[in-house]
Protein backbone atom coordinates (compact mmCIF):
# COMPACT_ATOMS: atom_id res chain seq x y z
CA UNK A 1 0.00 0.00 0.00
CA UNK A 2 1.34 3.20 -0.94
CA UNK A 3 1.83 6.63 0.83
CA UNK A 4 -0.88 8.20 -0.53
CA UNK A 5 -3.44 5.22 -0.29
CA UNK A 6 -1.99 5.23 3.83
CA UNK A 7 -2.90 8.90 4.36
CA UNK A 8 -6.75 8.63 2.66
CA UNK A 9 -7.05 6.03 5.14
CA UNK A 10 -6.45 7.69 8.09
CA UNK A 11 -7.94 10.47 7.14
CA UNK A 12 -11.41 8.59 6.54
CA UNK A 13 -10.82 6.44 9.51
CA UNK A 14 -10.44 9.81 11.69
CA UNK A 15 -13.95 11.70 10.27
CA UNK A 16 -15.70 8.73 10.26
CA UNK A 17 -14.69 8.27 14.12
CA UNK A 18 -16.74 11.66 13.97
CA UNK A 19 -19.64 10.38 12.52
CA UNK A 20 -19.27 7.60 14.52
CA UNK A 21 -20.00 10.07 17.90
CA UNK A 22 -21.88 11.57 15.86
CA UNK A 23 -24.52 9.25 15.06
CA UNK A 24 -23.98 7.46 18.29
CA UNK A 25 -25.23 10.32 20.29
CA UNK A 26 -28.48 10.34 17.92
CA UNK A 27 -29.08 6.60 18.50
CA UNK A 28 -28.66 7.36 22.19
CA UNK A 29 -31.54 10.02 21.87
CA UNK A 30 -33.89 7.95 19.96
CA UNK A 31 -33.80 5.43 22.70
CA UNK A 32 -36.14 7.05 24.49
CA UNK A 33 -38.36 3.87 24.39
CA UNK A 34 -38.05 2.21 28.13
CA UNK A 35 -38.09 -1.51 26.70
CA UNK A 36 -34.54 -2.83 27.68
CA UNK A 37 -34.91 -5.63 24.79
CA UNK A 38 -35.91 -2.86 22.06
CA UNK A 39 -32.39 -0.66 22.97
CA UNK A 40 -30.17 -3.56 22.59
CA UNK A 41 -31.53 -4.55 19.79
CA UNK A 42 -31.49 -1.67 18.21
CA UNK A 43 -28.04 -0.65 19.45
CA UNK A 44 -26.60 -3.95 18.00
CA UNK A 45 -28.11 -3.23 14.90
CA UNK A 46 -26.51 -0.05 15.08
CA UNK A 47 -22.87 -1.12 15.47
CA UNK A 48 -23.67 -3.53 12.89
CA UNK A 49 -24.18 -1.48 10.24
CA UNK A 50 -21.58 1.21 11.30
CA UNK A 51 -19.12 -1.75 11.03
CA UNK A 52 -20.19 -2.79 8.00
CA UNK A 53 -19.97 0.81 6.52
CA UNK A 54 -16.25 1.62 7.58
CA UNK A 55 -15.41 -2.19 5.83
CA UNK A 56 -17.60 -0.88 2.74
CA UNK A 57 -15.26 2.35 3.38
CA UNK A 58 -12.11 0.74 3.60
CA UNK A 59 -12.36 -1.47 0.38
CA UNK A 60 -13.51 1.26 -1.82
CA UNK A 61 -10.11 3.18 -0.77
CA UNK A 62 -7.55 0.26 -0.11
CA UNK A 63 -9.54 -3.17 -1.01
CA UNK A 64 -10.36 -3.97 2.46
CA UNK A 65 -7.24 -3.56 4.39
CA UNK A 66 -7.35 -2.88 7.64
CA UNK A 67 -4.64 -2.40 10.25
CA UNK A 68 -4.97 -2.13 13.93
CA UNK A 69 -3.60 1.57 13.59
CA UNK A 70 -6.57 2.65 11.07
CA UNK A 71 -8.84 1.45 14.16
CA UNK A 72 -6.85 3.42 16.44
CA UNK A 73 -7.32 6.71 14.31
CA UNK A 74 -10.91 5.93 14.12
CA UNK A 75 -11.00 5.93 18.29
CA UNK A 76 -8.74 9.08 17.86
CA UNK A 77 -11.46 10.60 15.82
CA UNK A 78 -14.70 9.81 18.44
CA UNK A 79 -12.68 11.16 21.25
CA UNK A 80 -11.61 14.30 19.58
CA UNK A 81 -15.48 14.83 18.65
CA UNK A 82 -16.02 13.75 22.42
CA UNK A 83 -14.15 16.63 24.02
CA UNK A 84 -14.94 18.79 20.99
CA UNK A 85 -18.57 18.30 20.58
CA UNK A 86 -20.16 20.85 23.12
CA UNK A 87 -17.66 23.66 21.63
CA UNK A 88 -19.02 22.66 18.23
CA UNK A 89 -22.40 22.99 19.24
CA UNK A 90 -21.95 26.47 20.94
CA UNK A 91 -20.14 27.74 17.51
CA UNK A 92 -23.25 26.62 15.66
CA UNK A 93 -25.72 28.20 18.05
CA UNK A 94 -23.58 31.66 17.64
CA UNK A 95 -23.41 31.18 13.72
CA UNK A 96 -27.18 30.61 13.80
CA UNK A 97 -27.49 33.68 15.95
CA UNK A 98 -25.94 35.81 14.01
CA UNK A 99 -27.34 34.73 10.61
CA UNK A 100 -30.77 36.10 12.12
């Protein structure tokens, strides 16, 4: 795998560990249902099919190759978005204010 291929990789691998938070924290507020079987359920589908996207992900850019350190940059990426998500949020709400 070249240098360039390497790079695309972890850059993909760290935004989708953004979406990743991203959509995690959505999942966590649609579980507003107080059925314990329901949230697992849907949880494990969940991880499922965010698995299954970052493999669909990783074989479009490097045929399905994935090293330990790709996983690490996705982690990298939902704790970044973890510390960084309420200072997003605030940015927005100042944007938005200031737009109207």
């Amino acid at each position: 795998m070249n240098s360039y291929i390497q790079v695309l990789s972890f850059l993909v691998s760290f935004i989708y560990g953004i979406v990743f938070y991203l959509f995690a924290r959505f999942n966590r507020f649609m579980l507003s249902n107080n059925n314990n079987v329901i949230k697992l359920l849907v949880t494990l589908v969940f991880v499922i099919n965010m698995v299954i996207l970052y493999i669909y992900l990783m074989y479009k850019i490097n045929f399905g190759i994935i090293h330990p350190y790709f996983v690490i940059v996705v982690a990298l990426g939902f704790f970044f978005m973890l510390k960084m998500y309420n200072k997003c949020k605030n940015c927005v709400k100042k944007i938005k204010i200031q737009k109207l």
